[in-house]
Protein backbone atom coordinates (compact mmCIF):
# COMPACT_ATOMS: atom_id res chain seq x y z
CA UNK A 1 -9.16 16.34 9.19
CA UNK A 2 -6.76 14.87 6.95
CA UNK A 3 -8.45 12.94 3.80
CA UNK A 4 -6.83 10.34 1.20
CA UNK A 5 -6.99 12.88 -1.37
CA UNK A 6 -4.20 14.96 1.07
CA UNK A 7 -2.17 12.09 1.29
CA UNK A 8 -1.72 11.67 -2.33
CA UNK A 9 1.49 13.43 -3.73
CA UNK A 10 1.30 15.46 -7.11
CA UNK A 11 0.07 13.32 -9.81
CA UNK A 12 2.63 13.14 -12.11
CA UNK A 13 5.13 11.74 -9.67
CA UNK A 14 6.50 8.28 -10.37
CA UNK A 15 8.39 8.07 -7.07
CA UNK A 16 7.60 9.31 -3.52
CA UNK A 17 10.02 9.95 -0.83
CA UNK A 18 9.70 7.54 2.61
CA UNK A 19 7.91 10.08 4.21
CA UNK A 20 5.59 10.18 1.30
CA UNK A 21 4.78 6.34 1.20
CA UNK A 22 4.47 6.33 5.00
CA UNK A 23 1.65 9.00 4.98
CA UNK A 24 -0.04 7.61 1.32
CA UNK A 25 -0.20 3.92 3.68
CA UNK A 26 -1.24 5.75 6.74
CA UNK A 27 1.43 3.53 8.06
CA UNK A 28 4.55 5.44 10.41
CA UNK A 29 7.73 5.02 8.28
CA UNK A 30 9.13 2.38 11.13
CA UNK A 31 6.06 0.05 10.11
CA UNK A 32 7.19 1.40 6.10
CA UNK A 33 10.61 0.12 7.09
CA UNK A 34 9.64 -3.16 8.50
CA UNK A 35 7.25 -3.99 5.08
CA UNK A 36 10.47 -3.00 2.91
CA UNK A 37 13.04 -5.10 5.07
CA UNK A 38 10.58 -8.15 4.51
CA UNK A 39 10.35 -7.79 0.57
CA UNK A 40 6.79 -6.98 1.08
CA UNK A 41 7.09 -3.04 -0.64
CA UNK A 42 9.70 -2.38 -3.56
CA UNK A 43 11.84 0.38 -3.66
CA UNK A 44 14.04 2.24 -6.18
CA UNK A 45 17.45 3.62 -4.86
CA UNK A 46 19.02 6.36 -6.01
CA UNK A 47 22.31 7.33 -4.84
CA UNK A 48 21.63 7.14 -1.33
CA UNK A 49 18.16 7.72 -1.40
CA UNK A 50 14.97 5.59 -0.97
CA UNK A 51 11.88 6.18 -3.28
CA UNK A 52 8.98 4.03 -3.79
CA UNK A 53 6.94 3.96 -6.94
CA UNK A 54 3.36 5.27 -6.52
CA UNK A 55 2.44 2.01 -9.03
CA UNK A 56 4.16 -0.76 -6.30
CA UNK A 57 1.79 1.17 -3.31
CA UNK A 58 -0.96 1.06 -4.93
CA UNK A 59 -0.51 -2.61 -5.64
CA UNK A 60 0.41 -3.21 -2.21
CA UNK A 61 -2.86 -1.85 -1.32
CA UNK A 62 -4.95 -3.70 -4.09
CA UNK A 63 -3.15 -7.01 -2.92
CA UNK A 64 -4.01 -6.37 0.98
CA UNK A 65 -7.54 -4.60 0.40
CA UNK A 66 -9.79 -7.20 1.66
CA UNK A 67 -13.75 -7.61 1.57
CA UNK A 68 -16.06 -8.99 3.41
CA UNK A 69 -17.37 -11.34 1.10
CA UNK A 70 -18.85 -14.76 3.18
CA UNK A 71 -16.35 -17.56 2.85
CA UNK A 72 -19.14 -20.25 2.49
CA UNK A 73 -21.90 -20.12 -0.54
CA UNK A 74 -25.05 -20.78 1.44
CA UNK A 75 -26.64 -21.42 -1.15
CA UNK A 76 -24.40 -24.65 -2.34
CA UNK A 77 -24.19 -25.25 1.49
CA UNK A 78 -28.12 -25.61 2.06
CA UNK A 79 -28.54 -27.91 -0.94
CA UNK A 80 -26.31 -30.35 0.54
């Protein structure tokens, strides 16, 4: 069984390669792709190649982590 911890590069690695990013998401690199054609996920180019900072997936993944909080405050709701 593959864990997070196995999907995590070494830790003193700025950038990743594609098929780095794609397994740290748990995303295929198509769906990787599609999230960097639409501005969604930054990359760094060098020369030809692709890399993608570990500190821009991790913020990807703070800023589509959701919870599931309630989306009404019963307790304002019941006092109305």
């Amino acid at each position: 069984m593959i864990t997070p911890q196995d999907r995590l590069p070494d830790p003193g690695k700025l950038l990743v390669t594609t098929e780095e990013a794609a397994s740290i998401l748990a995303i295929s690199k198509r769906n990787l792709w599609t999230l960097t054609k639409n501005g969604e996920i930054p990359f760094v180019m060098i020369g030809r190649c692709k890399r993608y900072a570990l500190s821009d997936l991790m913020r990807f993944i703070e800023q589509k982590t959701r919870t599931n909080k309630p989306t009404i405050d019963f307790n304002q709701h019941l006092s109305q």
